[in-house]
Protein backbone atom coordinates (compact mmCIF):
# COMPACT_ATOMS: atom_id res chain seq x y z
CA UNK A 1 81.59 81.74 155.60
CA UNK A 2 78.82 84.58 156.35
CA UNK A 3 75.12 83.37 156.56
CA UNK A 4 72.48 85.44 157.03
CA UNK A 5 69.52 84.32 158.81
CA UNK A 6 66.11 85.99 159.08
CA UNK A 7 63.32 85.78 161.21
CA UNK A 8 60.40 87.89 162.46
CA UNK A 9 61.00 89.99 164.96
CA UNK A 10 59.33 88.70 168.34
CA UNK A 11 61.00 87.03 171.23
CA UNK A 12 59.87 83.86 170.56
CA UNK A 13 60.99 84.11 166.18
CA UNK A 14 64.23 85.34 167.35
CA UNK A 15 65.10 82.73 170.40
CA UNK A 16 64.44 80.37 167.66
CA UNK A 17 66.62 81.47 164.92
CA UNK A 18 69.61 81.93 167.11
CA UNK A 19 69.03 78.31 168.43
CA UNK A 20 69.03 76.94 164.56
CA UNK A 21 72.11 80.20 164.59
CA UNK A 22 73.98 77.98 168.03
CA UNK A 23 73.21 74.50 166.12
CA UNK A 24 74.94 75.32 163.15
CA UNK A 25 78.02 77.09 164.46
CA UNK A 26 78.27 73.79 166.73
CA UNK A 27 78.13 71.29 164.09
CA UNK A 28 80.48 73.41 161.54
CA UNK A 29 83.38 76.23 162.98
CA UNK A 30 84.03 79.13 161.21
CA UNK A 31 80.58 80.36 160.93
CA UNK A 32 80.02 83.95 160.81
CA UNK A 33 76.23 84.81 161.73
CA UNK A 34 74.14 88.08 160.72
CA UNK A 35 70.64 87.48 162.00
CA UNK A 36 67.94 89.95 160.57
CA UNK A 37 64.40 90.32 161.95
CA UNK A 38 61.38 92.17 160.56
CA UNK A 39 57.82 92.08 161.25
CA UNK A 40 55.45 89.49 159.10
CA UNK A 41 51.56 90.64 157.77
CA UNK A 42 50.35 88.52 160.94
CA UNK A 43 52.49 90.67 163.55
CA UNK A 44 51.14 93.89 161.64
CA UNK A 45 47.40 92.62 161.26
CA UNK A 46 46.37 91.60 165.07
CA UNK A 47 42.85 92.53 164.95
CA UNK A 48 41.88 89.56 162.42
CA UNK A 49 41.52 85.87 163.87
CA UNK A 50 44.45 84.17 161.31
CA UNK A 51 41.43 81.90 159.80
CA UNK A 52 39.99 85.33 158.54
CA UNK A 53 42.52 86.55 156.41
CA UNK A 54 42.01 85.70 152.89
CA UNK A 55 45.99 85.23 152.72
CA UNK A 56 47.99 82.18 153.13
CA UNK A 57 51.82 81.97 155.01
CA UNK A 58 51.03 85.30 156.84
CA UNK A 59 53.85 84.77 159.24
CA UNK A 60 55.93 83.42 156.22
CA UNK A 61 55.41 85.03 152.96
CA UNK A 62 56.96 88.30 153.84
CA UNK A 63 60.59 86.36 153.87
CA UNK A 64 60.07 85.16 149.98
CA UNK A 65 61.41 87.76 148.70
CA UNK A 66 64.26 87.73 150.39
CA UNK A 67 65.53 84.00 150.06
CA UNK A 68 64.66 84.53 146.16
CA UNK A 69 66.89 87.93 146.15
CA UNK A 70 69.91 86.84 147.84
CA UNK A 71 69.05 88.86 150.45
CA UNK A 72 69.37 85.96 153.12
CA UNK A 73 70.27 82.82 153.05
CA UNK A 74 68.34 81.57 155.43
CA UNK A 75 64.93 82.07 156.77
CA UNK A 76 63.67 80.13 160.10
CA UNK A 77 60.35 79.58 160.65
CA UNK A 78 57.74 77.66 163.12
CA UNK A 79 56.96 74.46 161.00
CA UNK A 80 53.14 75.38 161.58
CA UNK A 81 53.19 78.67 160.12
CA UNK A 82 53.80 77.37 156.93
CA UNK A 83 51.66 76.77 153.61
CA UNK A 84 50.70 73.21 153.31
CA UNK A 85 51.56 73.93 149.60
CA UNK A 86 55.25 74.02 148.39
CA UNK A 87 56.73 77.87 147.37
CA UNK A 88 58.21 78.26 144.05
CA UNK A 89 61.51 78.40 144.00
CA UNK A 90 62.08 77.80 147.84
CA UNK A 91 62.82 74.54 149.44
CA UNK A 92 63.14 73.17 153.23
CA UNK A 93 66.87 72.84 153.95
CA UNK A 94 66.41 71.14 157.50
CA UNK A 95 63.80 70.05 160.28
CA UNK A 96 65.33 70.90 164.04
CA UNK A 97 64.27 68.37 166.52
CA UNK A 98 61.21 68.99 167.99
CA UNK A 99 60.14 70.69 171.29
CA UNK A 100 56.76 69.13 173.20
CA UNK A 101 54.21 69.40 170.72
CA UNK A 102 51.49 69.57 172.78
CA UNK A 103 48.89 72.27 173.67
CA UNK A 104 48.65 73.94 176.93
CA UNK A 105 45.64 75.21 178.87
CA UNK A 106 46.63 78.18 181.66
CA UNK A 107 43.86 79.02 183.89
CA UNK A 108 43.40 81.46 186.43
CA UNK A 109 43.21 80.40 189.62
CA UNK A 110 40.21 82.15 190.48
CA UNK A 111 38.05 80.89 187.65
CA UNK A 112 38.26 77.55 189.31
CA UNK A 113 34.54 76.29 189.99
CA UNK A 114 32.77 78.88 187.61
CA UNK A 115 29.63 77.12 185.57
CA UNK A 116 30.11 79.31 182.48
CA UNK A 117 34.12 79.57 181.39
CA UNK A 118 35.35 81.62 178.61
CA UNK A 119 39.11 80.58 177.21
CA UNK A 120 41.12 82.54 174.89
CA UNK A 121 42.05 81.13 171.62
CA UNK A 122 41.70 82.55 167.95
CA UNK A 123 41.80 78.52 166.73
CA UNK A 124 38.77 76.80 165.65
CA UNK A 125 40.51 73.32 166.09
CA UNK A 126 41.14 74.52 169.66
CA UNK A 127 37.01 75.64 169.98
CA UNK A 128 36.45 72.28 168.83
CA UNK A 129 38.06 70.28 171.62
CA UNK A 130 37.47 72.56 174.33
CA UNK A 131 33.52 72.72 173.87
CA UNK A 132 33.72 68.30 173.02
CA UNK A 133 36.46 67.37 175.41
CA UNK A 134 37.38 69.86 178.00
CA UNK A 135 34.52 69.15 180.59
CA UNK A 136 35.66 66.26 182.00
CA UNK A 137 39.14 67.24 182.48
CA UNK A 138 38.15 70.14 184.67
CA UNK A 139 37.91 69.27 188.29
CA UNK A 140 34.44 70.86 188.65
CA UNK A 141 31.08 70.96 187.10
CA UNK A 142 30.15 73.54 184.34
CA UNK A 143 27.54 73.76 181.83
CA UNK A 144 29.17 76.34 178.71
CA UNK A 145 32.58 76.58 177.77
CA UNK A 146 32.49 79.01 174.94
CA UNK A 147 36.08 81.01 173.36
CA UNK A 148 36.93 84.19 172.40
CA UNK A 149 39.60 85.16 169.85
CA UNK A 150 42.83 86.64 171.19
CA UNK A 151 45.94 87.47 169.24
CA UNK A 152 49.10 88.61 169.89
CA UNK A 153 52.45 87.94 171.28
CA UNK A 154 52.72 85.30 174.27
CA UNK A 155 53.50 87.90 176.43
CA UNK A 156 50.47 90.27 175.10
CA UNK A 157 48.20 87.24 175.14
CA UNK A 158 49.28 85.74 179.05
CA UNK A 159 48.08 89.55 180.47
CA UNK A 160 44.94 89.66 178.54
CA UNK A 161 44.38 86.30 180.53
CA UNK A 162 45.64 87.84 183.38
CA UNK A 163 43.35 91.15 183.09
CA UNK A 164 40.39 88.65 183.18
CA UNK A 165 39.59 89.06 179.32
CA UNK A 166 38.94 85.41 179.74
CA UNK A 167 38.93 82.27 182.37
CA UNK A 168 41.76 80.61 180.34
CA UNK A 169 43.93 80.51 177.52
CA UNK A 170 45.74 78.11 175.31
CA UNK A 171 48.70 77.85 173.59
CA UNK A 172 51.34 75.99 172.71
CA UNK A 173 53.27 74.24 175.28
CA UNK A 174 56.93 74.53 173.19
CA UNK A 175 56.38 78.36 172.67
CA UNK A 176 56.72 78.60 177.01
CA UNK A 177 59.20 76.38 177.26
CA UNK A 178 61.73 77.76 174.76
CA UNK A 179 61.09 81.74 176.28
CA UNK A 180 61.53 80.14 179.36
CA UNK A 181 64.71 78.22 178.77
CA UNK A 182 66.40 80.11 176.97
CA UNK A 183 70.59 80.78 177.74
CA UNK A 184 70.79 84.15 175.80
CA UNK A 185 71.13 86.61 178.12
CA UNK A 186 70.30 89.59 176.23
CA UNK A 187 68.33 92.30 178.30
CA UNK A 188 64.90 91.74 176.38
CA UNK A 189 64.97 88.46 176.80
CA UNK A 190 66.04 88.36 180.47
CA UNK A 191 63.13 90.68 181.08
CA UNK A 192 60.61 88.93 179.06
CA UNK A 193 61.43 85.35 180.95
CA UNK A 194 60.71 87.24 184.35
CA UNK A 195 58.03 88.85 182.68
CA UNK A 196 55.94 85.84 182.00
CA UNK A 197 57.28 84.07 185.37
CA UNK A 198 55.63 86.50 186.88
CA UNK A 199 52.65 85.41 184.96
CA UNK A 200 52.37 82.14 185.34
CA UNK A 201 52.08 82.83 189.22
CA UNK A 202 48.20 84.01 188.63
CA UNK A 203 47.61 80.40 186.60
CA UNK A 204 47.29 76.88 186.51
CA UNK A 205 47.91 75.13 183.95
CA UNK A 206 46.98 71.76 182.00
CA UNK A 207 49.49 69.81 179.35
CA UNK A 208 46.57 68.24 177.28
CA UNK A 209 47.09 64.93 176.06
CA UNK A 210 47.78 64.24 172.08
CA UNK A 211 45.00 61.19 171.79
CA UNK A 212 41.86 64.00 172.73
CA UNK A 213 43.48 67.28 171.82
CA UNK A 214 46.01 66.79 169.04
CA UNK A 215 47.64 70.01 167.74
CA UNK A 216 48.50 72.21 164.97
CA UNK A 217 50.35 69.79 162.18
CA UNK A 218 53.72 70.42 162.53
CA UNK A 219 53.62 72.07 166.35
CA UNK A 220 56.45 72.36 168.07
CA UNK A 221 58.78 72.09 165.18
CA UNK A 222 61.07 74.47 163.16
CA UNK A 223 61.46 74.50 159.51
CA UNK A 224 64.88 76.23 157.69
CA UNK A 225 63.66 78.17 154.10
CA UNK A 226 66.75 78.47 151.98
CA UNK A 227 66.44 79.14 148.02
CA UNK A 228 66.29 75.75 145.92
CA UNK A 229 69.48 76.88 144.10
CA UNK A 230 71.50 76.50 147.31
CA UNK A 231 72.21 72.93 147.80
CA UNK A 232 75.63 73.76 149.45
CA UNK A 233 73.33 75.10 152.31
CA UNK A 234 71.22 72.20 152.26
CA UNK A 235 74.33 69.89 152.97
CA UNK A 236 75.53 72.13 155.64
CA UNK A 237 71.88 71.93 157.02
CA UNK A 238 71.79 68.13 157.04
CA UNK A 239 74.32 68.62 160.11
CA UNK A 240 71.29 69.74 161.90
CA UNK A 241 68.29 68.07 160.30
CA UNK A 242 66.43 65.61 162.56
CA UNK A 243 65.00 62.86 160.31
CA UNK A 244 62.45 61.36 162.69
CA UNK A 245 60.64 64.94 163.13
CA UNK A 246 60.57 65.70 159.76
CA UNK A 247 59.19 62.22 159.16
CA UNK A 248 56.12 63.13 161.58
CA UNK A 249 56.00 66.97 160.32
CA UNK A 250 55.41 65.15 156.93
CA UNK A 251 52.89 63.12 157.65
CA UNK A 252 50.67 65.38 159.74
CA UNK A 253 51.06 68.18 156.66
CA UNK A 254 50.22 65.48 154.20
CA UNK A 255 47.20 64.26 155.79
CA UNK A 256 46.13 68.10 156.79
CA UNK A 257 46.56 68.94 153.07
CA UNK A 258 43.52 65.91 151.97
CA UNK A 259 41.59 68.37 153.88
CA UNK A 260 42.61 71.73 151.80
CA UNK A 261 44.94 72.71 154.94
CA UNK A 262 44.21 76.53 156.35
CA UNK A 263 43.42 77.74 159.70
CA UNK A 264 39.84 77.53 159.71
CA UNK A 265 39.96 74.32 159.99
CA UNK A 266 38.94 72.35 163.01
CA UNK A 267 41.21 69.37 162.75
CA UNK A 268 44.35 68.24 164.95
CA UNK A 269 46.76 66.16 163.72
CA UNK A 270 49.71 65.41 165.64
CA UNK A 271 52.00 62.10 164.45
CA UNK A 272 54.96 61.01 167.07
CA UNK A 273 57.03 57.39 167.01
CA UNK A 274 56.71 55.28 169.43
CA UNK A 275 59.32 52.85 170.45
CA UNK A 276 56.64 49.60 170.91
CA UNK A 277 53.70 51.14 169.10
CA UNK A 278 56.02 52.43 165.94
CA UNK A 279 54.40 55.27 164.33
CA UNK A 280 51.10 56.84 165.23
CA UNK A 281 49.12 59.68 163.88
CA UNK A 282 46.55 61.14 166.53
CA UNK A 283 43.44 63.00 164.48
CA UNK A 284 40.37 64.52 166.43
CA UNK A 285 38.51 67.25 164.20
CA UNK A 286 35.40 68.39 162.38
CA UNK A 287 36.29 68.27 158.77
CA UNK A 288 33.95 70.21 156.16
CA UNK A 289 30.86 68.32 155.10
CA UNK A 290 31.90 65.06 157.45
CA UNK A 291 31.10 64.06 160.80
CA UNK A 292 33.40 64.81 163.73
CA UNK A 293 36.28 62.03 164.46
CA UNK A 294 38.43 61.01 166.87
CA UNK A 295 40.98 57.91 165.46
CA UNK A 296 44.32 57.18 165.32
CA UNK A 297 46.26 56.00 162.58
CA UNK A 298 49.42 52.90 163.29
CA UNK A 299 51.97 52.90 160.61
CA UNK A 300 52.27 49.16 161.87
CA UNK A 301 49.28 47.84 161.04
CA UNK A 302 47.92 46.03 164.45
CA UNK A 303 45.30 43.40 164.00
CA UNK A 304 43.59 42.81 166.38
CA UNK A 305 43.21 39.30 168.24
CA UNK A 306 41.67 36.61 166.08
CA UNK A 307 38.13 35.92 166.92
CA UNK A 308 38.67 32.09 166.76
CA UNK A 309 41.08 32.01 169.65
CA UNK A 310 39.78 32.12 173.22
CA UNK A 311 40.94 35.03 175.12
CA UNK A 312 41.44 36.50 178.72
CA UNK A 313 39.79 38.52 180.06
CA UNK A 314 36.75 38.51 177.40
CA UNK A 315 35.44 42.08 179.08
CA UNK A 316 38.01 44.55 181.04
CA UNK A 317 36.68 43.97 185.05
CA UNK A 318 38.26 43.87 188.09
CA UNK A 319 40.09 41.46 189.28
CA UNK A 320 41.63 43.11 192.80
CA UNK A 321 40.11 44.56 195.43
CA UNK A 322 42.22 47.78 196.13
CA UNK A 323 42.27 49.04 200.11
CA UNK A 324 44.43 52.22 200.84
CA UNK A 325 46.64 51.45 203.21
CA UNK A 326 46.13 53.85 206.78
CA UNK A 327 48.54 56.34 207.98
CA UNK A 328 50.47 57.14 204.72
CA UNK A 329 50.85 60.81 204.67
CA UNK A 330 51.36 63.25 201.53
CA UNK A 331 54.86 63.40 200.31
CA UNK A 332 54.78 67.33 199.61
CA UNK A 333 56.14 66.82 195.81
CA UNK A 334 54.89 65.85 192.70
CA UNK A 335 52.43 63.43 192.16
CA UNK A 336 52.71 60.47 189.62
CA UNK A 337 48.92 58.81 190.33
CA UNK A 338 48.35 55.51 187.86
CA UNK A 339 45.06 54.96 189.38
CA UNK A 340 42.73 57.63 190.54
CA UNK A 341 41.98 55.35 193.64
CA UNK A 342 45.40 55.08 195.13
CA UNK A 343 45.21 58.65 195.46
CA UNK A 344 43.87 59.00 199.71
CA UNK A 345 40.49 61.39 199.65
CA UNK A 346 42.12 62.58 203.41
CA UNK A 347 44.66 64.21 201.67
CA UNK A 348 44.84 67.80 200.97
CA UNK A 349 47.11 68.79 198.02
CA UNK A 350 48.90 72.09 198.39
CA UNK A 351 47.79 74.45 195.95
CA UNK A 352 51.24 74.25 193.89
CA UNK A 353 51.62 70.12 194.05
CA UNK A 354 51.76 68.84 190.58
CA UNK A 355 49.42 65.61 189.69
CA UNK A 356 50.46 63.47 186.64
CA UNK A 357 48.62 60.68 185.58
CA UNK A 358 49.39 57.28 183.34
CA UNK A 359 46.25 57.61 181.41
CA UNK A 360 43.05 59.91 180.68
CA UNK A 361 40.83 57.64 182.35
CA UNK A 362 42.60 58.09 185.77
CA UNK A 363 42.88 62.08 185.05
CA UNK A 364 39.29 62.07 184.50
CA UNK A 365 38.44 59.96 187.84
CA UNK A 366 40.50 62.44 189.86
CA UNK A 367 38.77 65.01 188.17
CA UNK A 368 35.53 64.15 189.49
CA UNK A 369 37.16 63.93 192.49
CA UNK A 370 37.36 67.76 192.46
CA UNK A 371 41.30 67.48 191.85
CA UNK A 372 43.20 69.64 189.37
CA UNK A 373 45.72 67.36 187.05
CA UNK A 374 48.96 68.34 185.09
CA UNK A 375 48.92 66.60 182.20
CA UNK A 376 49.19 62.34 181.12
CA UNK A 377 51.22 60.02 179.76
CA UNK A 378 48.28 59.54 177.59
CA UNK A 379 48.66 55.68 177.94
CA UNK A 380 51.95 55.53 176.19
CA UNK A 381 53.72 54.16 179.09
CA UNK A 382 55.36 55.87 181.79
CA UNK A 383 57.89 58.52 181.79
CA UNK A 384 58.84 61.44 183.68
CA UNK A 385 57.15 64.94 182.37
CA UNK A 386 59.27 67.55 181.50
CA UNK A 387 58.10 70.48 183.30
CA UNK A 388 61.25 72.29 184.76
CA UNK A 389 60.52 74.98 182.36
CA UNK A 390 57.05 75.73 183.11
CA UNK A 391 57.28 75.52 187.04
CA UNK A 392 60.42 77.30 187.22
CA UNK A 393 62.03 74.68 189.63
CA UNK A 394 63.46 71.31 189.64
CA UNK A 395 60.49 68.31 189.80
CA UNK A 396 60.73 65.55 192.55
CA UNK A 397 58.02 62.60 191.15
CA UNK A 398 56.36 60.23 193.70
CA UNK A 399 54.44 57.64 192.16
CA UNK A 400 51.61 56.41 193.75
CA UNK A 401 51.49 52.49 193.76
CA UNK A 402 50.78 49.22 195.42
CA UNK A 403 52.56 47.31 198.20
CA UNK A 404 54.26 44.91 196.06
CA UNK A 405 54.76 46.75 192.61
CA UNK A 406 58.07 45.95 190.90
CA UNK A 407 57.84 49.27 189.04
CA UNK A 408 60.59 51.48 190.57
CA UNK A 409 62.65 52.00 187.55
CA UNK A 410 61.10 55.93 186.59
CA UNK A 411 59.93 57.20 189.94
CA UNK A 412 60.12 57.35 193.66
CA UNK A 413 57.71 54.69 195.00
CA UNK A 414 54.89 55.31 197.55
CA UNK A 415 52.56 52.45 198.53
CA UNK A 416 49.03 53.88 199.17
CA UNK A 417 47.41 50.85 198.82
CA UNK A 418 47.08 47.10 198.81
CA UNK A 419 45.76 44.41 196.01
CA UNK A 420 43.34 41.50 197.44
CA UNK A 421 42.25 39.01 195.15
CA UNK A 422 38.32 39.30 194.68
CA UNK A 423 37.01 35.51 195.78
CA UNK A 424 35.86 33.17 192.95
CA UNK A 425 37.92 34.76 190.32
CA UNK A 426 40.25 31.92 188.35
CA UNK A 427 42.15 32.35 185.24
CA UNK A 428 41.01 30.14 182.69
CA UNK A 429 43.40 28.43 179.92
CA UNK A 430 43.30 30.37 177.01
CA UNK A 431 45.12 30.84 174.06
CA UNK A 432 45.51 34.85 174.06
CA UNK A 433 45.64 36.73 177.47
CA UNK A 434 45.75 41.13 177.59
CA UNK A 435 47.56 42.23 180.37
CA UNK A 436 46.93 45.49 182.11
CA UNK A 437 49.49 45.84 184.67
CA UNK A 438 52.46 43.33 185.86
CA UNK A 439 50.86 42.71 189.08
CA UNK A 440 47.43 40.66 187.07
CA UNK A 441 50.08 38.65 185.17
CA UNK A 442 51.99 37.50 187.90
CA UNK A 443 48.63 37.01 190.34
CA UNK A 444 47.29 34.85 186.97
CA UNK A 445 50.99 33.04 187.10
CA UNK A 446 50.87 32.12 190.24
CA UNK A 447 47.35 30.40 189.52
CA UNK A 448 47.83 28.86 186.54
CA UNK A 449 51.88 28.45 185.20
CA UNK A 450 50.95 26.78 182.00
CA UNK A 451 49.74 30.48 180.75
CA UNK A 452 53.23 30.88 180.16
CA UNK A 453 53.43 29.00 176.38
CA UNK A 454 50.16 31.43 175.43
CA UNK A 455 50.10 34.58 173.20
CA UNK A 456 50.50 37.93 175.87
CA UNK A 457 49.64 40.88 174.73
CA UNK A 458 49.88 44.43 177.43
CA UNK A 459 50.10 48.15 176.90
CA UNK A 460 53.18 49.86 176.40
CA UNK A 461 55.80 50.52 179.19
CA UNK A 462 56.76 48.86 182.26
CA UNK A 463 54.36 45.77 181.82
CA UNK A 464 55.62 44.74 178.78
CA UNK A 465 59.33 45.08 179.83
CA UNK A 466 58.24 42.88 182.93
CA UNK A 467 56.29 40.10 181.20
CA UNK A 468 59.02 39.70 178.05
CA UNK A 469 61.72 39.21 180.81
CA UNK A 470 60.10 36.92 183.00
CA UNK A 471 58.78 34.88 180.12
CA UNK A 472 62.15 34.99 177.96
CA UNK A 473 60.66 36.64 174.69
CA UNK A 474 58.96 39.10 173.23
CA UNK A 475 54.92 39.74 173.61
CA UNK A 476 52.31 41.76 171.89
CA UNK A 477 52.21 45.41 172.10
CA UNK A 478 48.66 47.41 171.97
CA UNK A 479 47.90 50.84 172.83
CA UNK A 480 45.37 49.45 175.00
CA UNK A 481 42.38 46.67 175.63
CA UNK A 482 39.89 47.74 172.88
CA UNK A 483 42.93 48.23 170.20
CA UNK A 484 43.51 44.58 171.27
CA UNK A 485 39.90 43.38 170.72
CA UNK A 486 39.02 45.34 168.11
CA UNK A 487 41.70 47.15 166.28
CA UNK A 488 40.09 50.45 166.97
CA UNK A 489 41.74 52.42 170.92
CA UNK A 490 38.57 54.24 171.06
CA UNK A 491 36.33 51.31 170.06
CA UNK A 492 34.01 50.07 173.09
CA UNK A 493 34.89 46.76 174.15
């Protein structure tokens, strides 16, 4: 059987219709694969910001023609770059699993510390979070962040960045990582990969986090076109379809289209699934005629604790005093910091040591500690960050912890610090307790064992897994202390 699959014509359009082209042959032998590329209206028309153009699909529309013809029989496209509104006489044959959805900030190196920063993107949504957001994610001061449009190719757009047409530039994180991973060894590509390697030398770069700067709906993820006549295609397709991404490309394209969809707009929506938290939808954007919002939306509803019960701790304070231990010297590798005071001021990071950090609170604190982060695990528990691609090498992760932490499973352990009760501070009898980190709940224990027949609520990750075992069942999970109080994560509480 002969299938024909089209694409446009750039590296990145091509890498990605031979890896739907590799997934197929794997699931079913005896494919035989033509691939045909060609250039969309968007690759001709790269003086226009893509919210200008009056038309809709311009990376897409061009390939109608050709599904409807018989001229193809498949078309592979970047989910995104895709109408919110179905095509006549088309249909979606299969989602691919998705790459890291997230946004990506490069930097050159010697913008660091400049008070008025121009970055490179042709997105309004992007605009949007940079001039709200960005500030305090940059380890230095500066007054204007302002953007200028830039289009092209990734290649095209990482030396305008590198010429100085601008102090940064964003894109998406899964367009790097796929030119940079890729195993076809074609001449073009092999040159491109050391192309942009080359690159990323000038830069740093930032993996922003999903709850401040969601995305694109649908980033990250590739969508099959194939004529709505050919359901022997779809069936071969569902060999390759991943069900869980399509689920969240779904959702994000449903709730983009309540807003009319397009790129002028400056909303990000970005949904993932969660194994404690189930699914959640992140949303921060500027919809037409509303006020700007950041929320996120649980697929399982989470109520928050009942006001009638009494509850510990009624306000998120400190219960520790932390002291950083002396004499503990800088591993050399990768950083994974939880807290932004277990990280020693004495020591000087080298100017390619990566910093990861649990949550945006602790990126922020070693921000204002004039420190330059990596990216989060945005609160969602811990897990180790997937940034072979981007570095070029192989990541060794030292986490940054307390004397006595039980929390070895992910990472290399370094204790930079030690946790002393603060004097006068009890744990009362309550009915519902909210558990930060394993070390509280086992201080709180200690104090007062009849806790253990109360509702326990923590954060997802390690502390969960810790309290459920030692307590023999199953707790509460909440993406953090206000969704517990309040039902709202960005509520104050």
């Amino acid at each position: 059987m002969k299938i024909r699959i089209a694409a446009r014509q750039s590296d990145l359009a091509r890498l990605q219709a031979y890896a739907v082209g590799h997934a197929l042959k794997r699931a079913q032998r005896g494919l035989e694969l033509e691939f045909i590329f060609k250039e969309s209206l968007g690759d001709k028309n790269l003086t226009d910001p893509l919210w200008k153009m009056p038309e809709r699909g311009v990376f897409t529309e061009d390939f109608v023609f050709d599904l409807l013809d018989d001229k193809v029989e498949l078309v592979v496209h970047s989910w995104k770059d895709l109408p919110t509104e179905p095509r006549p006489g088309l249909q979606i044959g299969a989602t691919l699993e998705r790459a890291d959805p997230r946004d990506l900030l490069l930097f050159r190196k010697d913008s660091v510390g400049k008070r008025k920063l121009t970055l490179l993107t042709s997105s309004p949504r992007r605009t949007f979070t940079a001039e709200r957001e960005l500030a305090a994610f940059l380890p230095f001061q500066t007054k204007e962040i302002t953007t200028k449009p830039v289009r092209g190719n990734v290649v095209t757009r990482l030396k305008k960045l590198a010429l100085a047409e601008g102090d940064g530039l964003f894109m998406a994180k899964a367009a790097l990582d796929r030119l940079l991973t890729s195993t076809d060894e074609e001449e073009s590509f092999h040159a491109s990969r050391t192309e942009i390697r080359d690159l990323l030398e000038n830069f740093h770069f930032m993996v922003l986090p999903l709850s401040v700067f969601p995305t694109a709906p649908a980033q990250g993820a590739l969508a099959v076109e194939i004529s709505e006549k050919r359901e022997d295609l779809k069936k071969m397709l569902s060999l390759v379809h991943h069900e869980e991404t399509a689920a969240c490309v779904e959702r994000e394209r449903s709730r983009f289209a309540k807003f009319g969809g397009g790129c002028h707009q400056k909303i990000g929506i970005t949904a993932i699934s969660h194994p404690k938290l189930g699914p959640m939808d992140f949303f921060h954007g500027h919809p037409e005629n509303e006020e700007p919002s950041r929320r996120v939306h649980f697929g399982k509803t989470k109520l928050p604790v009942s006001p009638g019960l009494s509850i510990w701790p009624e306000v998120a304070r400190p219960v520790f005093k932390r002291s950083l231990l002396d004499r503990v010297k800088n591993p050399g590798d990768a950083l994974f910091v939880a807290r932004a005071d277990a990280l020693p001021e004495h020591w000087k990071l080298r100017d390619d040591q990566l910093v990861w950090t649990a949550g945006t609170q602790t990126w922020k604190g070693l921000a204002k500690k004039g420190v330059w982060v990596n990216g989060t695990s945005d609160g969602l528990g811990e897990s180790i960050p997937e940034l072979k691609a981007l570095v070029g090498r192989p990541v060794e992760w030292t986490k940054l912890t307390h004397e006595e932490s039980g929390n070895t499973a992910q990472f290399r352990c370094l204790a930079t610090y030690r946790l002393d009760p603060l004097p006068n501070i009890h744990p009362p009898l309550a009915h519902a307790y909210f558990w930060p980190s394993e070390s509280l709940f086992r201080w709180a224990l200690g104090k007062r064992p009849e806790i253990r027949s109360a509702m326990h609520a923590s954060g997802p990750g390690y502390t969960a897994q810790a309290i459920e075992k030692e307590l023999g069942r199953s707790i509460d999970v909440y993406y953090n202390y206000a969704h517990w109080r309040t039902g709202d994560p960005y509520a104050e509480a």
